[in-house]
PDB file of N, CA and C in Angstrom:
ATOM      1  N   UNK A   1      13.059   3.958 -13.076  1.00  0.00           N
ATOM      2  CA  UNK A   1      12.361   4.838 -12.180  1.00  0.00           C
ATOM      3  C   UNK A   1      11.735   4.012 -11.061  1.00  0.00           C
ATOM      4  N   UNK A   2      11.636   4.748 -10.035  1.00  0.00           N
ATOM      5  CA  UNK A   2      10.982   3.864  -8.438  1.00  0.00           C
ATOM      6  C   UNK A   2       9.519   4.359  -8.396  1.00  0.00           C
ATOM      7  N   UNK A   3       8.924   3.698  -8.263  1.00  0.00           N
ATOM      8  CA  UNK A   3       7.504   4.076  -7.804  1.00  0.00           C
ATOM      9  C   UNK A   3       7.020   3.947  -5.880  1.00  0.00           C
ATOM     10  N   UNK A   4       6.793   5.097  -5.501  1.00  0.00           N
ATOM     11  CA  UNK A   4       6.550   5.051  -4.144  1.00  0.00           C
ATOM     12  C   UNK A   4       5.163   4.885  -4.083  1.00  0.00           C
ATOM     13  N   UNK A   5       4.417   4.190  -3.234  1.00  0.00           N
ATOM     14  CA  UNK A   5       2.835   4.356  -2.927  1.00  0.00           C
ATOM     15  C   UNK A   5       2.488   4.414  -1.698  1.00  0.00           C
ATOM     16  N   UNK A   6       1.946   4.829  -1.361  1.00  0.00           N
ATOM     17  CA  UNK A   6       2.098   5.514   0.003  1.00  0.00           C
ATOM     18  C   UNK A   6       0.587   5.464   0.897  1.00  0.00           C
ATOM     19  N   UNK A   7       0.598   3.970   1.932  1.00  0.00           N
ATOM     20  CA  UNK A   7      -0.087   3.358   2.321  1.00  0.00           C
ATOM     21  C   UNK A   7      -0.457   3.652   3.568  1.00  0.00           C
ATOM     22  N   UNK A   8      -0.241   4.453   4.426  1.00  0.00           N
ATOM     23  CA  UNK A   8       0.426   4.832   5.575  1.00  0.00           C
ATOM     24  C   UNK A   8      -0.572   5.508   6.721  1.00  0.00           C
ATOM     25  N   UNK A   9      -1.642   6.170   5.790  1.00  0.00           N
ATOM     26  CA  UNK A   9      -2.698   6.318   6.352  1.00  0.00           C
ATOM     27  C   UNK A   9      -3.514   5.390   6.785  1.00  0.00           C
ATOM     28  N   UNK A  10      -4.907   6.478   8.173  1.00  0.00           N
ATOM     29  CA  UNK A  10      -5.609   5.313   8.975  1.00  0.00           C
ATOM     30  C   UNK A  10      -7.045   5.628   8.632  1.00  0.00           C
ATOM     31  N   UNK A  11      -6.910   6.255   7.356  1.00  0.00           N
ATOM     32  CA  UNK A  11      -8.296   6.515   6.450  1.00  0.00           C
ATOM     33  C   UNK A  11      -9.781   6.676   7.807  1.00  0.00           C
ATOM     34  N   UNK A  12      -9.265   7.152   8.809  1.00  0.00           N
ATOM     35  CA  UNK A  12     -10.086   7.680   9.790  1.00  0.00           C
ATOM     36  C   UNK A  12     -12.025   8.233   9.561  1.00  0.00           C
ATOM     37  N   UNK A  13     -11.926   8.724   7.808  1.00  0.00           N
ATOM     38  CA  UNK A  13     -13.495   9.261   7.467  1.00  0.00           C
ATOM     39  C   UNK A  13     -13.674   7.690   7.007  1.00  0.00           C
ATOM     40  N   UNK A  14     -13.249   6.555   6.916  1.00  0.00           N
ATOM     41  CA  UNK A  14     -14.076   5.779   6.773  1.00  0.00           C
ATOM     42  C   UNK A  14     -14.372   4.818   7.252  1.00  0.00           C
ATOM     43  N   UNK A  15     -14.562   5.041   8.740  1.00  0.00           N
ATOM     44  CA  UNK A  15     -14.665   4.124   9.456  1.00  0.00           C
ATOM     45  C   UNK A  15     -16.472   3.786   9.291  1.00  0.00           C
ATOM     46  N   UNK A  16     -16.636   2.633   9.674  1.00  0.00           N
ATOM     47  CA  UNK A  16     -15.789   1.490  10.607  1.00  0.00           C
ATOM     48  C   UNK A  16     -15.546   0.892   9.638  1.00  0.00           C
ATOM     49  N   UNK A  17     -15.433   0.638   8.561  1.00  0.00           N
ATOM     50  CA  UNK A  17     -14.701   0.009   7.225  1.00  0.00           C
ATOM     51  C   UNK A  17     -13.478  -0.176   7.460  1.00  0.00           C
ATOM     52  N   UNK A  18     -12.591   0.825   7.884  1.00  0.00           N
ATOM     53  CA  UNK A  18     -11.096   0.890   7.906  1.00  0.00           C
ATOM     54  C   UNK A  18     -10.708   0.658   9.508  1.00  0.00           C
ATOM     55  N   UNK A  19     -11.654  -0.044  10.520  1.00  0.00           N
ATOM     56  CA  UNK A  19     -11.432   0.348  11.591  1.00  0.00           C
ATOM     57  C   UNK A  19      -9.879  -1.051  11.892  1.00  0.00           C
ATOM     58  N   UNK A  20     -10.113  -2.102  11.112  1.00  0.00           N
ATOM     59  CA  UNK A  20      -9.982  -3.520  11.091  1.00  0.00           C
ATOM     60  C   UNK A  20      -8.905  -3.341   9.644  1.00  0.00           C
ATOM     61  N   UNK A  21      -8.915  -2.972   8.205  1.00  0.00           N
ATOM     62  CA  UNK A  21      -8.273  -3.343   7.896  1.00  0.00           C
ATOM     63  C   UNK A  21      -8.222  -1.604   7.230  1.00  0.00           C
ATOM     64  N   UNK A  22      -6.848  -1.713   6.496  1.00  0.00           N
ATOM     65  CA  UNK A  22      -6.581  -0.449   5.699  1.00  0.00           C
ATOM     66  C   UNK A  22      -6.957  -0.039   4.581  1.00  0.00           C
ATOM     67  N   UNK A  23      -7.310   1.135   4.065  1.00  0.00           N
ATOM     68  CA  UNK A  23      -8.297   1.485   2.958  1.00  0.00           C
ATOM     69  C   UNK A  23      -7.704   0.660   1.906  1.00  0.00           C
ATOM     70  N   UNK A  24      -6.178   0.793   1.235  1.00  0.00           N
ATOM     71  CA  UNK A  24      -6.180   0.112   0.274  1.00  0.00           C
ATOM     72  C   UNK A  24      -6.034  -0.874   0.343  1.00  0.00           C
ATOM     73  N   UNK A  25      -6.321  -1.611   1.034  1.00  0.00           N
ATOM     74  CA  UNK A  25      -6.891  -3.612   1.128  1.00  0.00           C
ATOM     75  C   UNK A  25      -8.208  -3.303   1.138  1.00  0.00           C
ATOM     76  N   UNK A  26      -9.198  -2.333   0.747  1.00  0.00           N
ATOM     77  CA  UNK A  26     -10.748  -2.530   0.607  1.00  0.00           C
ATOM     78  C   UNK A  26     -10.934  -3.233  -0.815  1.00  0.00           C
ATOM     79  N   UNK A  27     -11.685  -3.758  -0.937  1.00  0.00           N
ATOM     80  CA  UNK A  27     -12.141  -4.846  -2.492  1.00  0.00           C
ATOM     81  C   UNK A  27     -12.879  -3.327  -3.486  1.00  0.00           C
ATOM     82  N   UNK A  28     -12.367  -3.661  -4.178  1.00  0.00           N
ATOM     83  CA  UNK A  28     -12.897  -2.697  -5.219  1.00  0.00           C
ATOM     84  C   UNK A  28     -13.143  -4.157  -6.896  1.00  0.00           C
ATOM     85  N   UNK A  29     -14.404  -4.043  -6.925  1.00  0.00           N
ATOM     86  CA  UNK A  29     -14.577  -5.448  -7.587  1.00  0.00           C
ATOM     87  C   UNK A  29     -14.269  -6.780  -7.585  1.00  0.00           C
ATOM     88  N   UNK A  30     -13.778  -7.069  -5.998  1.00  0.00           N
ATOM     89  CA  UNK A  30     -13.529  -8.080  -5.763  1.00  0.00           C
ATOM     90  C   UNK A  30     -12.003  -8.614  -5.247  1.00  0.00           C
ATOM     91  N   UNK A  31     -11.275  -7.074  -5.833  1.00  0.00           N
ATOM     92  CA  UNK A  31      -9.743  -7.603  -5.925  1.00  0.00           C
ATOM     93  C   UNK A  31      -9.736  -5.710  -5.068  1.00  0.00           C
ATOM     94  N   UNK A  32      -8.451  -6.266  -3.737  1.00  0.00           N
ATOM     95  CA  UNK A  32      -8.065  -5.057  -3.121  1.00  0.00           C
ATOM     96  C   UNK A  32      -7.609  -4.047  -4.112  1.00  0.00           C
ATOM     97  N   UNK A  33      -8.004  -2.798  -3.574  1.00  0.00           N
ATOM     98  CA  UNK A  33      -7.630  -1.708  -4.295  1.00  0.00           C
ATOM     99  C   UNK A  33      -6.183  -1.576  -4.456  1.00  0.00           C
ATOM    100  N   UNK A  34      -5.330  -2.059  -3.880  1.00  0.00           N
ATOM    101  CA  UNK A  34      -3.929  -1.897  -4.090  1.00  0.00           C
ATOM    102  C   UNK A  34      -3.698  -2.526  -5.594  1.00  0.00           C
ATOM    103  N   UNK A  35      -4.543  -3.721  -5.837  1.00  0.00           N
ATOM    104  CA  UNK A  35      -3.632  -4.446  -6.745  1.00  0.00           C
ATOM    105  C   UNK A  35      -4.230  -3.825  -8.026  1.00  0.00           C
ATOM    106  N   UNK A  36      -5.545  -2.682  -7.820  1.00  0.00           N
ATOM    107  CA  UNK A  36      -5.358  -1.977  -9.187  1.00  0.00           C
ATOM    108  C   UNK A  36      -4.167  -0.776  -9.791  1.00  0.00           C
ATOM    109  N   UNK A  37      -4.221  -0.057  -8.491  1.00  0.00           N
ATOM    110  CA  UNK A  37      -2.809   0.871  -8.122  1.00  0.00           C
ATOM    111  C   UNK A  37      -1.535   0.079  -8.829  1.00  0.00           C
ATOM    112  N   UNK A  38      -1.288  -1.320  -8.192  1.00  0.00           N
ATOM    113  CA  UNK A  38      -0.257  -1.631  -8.862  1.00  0.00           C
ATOM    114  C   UNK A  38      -0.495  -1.989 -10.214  1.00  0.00           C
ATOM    115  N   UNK A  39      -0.986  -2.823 -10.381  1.00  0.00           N
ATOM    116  CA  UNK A  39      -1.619  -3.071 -11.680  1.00  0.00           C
ATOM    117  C   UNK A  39      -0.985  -2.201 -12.873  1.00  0.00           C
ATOM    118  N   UNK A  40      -1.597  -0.842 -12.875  1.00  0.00           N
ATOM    119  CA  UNK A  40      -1.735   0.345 -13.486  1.00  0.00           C
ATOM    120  C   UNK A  40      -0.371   0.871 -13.600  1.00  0.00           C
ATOM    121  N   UNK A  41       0.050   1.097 -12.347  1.00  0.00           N
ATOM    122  CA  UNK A  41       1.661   0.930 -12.354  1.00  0.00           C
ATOM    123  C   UNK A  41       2.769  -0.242 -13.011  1.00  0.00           C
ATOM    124  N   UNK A  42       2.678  -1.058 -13.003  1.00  0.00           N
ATOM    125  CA  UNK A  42       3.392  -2.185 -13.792  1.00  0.00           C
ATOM    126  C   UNK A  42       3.245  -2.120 -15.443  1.00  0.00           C
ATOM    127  N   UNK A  43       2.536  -1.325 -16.040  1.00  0.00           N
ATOM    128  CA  UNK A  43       2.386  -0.879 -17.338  1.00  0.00           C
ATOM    129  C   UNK A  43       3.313  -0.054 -18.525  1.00  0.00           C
ATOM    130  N   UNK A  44       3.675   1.119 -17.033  1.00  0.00           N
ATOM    131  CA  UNK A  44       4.759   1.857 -17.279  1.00  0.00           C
ATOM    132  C   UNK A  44       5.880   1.428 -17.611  1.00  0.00           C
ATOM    133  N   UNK A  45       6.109   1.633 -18.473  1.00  0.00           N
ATOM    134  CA  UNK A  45       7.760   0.890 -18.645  1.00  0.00           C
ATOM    135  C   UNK A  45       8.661   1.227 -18.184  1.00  0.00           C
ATOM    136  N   UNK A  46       8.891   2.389 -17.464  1.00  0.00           N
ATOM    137  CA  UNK A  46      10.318   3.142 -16.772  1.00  0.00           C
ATOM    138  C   UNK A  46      10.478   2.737 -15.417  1.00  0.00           C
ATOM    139  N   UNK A  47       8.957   1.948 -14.929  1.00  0.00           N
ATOM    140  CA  UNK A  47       9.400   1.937 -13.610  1.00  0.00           C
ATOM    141  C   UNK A  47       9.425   0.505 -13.422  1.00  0.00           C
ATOM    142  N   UNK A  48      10.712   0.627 -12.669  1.00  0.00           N
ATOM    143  CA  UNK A  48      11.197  -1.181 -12.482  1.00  0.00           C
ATOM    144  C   UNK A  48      11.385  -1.515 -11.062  1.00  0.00           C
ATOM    145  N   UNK A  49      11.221  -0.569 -10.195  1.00  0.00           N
ATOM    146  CA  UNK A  49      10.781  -0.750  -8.926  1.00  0.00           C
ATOM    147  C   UNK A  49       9.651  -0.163  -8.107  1.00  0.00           C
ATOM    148  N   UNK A  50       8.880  -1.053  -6.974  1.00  0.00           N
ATOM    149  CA  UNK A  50       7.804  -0.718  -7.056  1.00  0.00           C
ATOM    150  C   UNK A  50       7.703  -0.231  -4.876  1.00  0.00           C
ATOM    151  N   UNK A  51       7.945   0.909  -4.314  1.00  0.00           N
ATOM    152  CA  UNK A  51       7.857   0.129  -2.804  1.00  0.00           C
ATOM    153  C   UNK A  51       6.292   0.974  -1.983  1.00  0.00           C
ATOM    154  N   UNK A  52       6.552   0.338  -1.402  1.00  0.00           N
ATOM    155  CA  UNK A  52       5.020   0.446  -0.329  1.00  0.00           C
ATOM    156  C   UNK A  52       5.455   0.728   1.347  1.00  0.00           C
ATOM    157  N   UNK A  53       4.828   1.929   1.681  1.00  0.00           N
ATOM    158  CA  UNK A  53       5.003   2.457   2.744  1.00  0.00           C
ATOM    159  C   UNK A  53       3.516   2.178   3.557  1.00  0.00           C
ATOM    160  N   UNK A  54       3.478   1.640   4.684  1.00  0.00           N
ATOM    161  CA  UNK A  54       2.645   1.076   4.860  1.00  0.00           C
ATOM    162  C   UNK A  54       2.658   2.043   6.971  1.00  0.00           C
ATOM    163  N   UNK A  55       1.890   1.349   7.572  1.00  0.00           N
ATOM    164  CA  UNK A  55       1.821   2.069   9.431  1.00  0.00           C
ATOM    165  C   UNK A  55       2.220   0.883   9.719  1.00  0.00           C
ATOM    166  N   UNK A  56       2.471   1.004  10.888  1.00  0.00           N
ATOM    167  CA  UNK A  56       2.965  -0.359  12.123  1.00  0.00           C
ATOM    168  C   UNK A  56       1.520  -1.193  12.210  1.00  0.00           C
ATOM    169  N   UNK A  57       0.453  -0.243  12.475  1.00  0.00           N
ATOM    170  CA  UNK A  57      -0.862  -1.059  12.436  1.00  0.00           C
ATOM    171  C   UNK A  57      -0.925  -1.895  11.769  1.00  0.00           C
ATOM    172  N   UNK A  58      -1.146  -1.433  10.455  1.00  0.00           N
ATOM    173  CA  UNK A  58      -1.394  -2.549   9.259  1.00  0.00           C
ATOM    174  C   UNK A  58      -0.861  -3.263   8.458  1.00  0.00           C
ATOM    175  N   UNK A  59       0.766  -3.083   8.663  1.00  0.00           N
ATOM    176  CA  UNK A  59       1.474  -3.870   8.353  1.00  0.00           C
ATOM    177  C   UNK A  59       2.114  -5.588   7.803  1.00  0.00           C
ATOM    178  N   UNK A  60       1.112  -6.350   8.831  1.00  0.00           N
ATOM    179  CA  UNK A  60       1.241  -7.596   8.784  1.00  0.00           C
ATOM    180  C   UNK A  60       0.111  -7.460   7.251  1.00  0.00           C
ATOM    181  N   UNK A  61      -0.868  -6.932   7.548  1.00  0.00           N
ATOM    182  CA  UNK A  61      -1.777  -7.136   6.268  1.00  0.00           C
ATOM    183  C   UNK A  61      -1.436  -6.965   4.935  1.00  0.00           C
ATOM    184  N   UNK A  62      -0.862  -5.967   5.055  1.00  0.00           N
ATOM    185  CA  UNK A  62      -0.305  -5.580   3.854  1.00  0.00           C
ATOM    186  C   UNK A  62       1.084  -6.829   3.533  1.00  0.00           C
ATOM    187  N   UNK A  63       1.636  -7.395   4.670  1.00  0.00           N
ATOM    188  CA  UNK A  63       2.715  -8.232   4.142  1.00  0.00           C
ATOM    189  C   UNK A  63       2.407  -9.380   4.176  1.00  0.00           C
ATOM    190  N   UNK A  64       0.548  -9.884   4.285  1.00  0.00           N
ATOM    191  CA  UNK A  64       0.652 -11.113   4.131  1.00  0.00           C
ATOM    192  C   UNK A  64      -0.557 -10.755   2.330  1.00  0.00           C
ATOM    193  N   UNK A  65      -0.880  -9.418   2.175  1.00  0.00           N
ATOM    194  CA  UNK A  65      -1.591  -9.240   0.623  1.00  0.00           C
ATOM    195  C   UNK A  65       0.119  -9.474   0.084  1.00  0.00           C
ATOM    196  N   UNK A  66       0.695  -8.607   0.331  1.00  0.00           N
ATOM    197  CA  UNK A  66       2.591  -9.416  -0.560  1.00  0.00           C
ATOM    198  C   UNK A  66       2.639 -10.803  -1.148  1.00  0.00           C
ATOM    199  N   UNK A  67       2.481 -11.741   0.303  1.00  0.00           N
ATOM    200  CA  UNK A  67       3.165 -12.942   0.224  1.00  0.00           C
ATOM    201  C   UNK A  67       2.035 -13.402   0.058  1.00  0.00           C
ATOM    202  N   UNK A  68       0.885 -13.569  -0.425  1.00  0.00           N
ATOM    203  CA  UNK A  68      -0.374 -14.351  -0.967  1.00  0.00           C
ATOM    204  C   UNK A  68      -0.442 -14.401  -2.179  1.00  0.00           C
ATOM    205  N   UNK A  69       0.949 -14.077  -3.165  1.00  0.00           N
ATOM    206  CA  UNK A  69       0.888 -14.325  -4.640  1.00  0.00           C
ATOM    207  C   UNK A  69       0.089 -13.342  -5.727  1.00  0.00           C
ATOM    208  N   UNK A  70      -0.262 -12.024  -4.936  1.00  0.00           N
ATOM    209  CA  UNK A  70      -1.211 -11.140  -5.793  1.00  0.00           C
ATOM    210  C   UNK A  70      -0.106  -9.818  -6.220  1.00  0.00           C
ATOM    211  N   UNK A  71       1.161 -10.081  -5.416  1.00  0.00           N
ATOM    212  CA  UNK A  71       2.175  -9.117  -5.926  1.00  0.00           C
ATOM    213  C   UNK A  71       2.503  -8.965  -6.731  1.00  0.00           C
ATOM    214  N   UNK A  72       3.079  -7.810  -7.675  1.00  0.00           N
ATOM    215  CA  UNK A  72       3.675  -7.667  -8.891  1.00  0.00           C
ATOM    216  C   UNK A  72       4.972  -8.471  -9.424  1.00  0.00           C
ATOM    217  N   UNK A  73       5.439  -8.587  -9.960  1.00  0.00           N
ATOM    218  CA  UNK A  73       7.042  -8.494 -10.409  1.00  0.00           C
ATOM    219  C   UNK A  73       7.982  -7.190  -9.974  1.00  0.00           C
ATOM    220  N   UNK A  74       7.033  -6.165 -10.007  1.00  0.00           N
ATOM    221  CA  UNK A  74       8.615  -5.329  -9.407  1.00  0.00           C
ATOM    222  C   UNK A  74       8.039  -4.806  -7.910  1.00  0.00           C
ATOM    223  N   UNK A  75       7.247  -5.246  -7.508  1.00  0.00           N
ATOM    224  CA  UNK A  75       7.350  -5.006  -6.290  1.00  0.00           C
ATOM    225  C   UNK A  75       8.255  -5.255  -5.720  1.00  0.00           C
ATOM    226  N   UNK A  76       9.242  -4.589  -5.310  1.00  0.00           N
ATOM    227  CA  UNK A  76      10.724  -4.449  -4.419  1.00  0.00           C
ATOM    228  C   UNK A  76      10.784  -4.550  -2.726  1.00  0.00           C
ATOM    229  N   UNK A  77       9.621  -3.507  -2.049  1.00  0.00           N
ATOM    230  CA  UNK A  77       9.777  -3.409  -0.640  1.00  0.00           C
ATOM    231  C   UNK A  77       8.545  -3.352   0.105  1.00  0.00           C
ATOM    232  N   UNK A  78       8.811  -3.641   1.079  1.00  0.00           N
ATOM    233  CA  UNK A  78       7.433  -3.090   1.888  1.00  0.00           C
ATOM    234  C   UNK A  78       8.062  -2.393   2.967  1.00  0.00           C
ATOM    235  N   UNK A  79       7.503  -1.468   3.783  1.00  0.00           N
ATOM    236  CA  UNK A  79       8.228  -0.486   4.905  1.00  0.00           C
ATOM    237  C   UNK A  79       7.337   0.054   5.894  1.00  0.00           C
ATOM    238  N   UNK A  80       7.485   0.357   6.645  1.00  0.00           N
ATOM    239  CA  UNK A  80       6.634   0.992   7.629  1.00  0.00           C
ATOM    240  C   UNK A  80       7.041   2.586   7.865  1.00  0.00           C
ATOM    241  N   UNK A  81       6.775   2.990   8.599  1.00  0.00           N
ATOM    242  CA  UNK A  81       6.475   4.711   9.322  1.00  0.00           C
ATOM    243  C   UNK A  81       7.141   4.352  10.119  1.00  0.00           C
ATOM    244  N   UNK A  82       8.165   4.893  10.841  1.00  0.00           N
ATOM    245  CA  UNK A  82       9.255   4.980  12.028  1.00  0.00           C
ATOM    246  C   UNK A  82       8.074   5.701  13.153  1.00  0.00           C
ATOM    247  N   UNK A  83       8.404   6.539  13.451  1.00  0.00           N
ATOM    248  CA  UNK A  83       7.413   7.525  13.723  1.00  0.00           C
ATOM    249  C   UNK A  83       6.549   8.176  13.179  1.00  0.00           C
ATOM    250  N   UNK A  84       5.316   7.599  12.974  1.00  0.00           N
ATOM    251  CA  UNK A  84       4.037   8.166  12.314  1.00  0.00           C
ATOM    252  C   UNK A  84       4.107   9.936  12.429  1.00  0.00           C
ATOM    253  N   UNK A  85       4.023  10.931  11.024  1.00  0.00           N
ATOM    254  CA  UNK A  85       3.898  11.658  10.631  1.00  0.00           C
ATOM    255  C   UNK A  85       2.374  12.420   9.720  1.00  0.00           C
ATOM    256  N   UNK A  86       2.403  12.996   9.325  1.00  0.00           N
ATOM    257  CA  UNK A  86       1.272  13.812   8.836  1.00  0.00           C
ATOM    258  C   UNK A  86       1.814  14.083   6.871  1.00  0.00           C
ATOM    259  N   UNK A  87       0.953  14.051   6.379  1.00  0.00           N
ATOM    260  CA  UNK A  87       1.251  14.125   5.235  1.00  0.00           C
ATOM    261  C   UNK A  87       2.094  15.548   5.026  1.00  0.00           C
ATOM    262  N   UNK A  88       2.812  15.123   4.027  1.00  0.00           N
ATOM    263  CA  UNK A  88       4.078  15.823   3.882  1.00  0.00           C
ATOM    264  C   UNK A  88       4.888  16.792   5.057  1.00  0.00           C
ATOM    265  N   UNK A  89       5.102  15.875   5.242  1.00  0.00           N
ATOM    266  CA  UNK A  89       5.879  16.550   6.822  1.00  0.00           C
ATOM    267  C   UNK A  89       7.175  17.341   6.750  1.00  0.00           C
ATOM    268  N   UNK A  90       7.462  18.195   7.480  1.00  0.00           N
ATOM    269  CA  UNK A  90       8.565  18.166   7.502  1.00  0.00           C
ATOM    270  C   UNK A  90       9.860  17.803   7.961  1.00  0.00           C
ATOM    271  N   UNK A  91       9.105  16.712   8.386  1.00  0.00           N
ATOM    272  CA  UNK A  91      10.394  15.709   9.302  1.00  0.00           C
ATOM    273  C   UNK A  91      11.231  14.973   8.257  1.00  0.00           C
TER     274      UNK A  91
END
């Protein structure tokens, strides 16, 4: 099974917190909130791939939390928004 997580938002009610970086890179005990998300996810046993949809904004951040060694094992992808959309769109 694939696990999608879906990063993509500009968490706008919480600024100025999110003005600079994206909600789930906020520290939640010290360690970004993503890596409890994944965390929690890597438990499951069915799912053996893991990808992350991320904005053009925040992108680099999210792909340098990747490549800083805090990634999972099945983390598979990272991706961006082509054209930024609205939750569940119908595009």
């Amino acid at each position: 099974m694939k696990a999608i997580i879906l990063c993509a938002g500009y968490a706008t009610r919480l600024y100025p917190m999110t003005l600079n970086k994206p909600k789930p890179l906020l520290e939640i005990k010290g360690r970004p909130m993503l890596d409890h998300i994944v965390g929690k996810i890597e438990k499951v046993d069915c799912v053996d791939e893991m990808f992350i949809v991320a904005n053009n904004r925040f992108y680099n951040d999210f792909l340098k939390w990747k490549n800083c060694g805090l990634s999972k094992k099945v983390l598979k992808s990272l991706t961006t928004e082509q054209i930024p959309t609205t939750t569940a769109s119908a595009e």
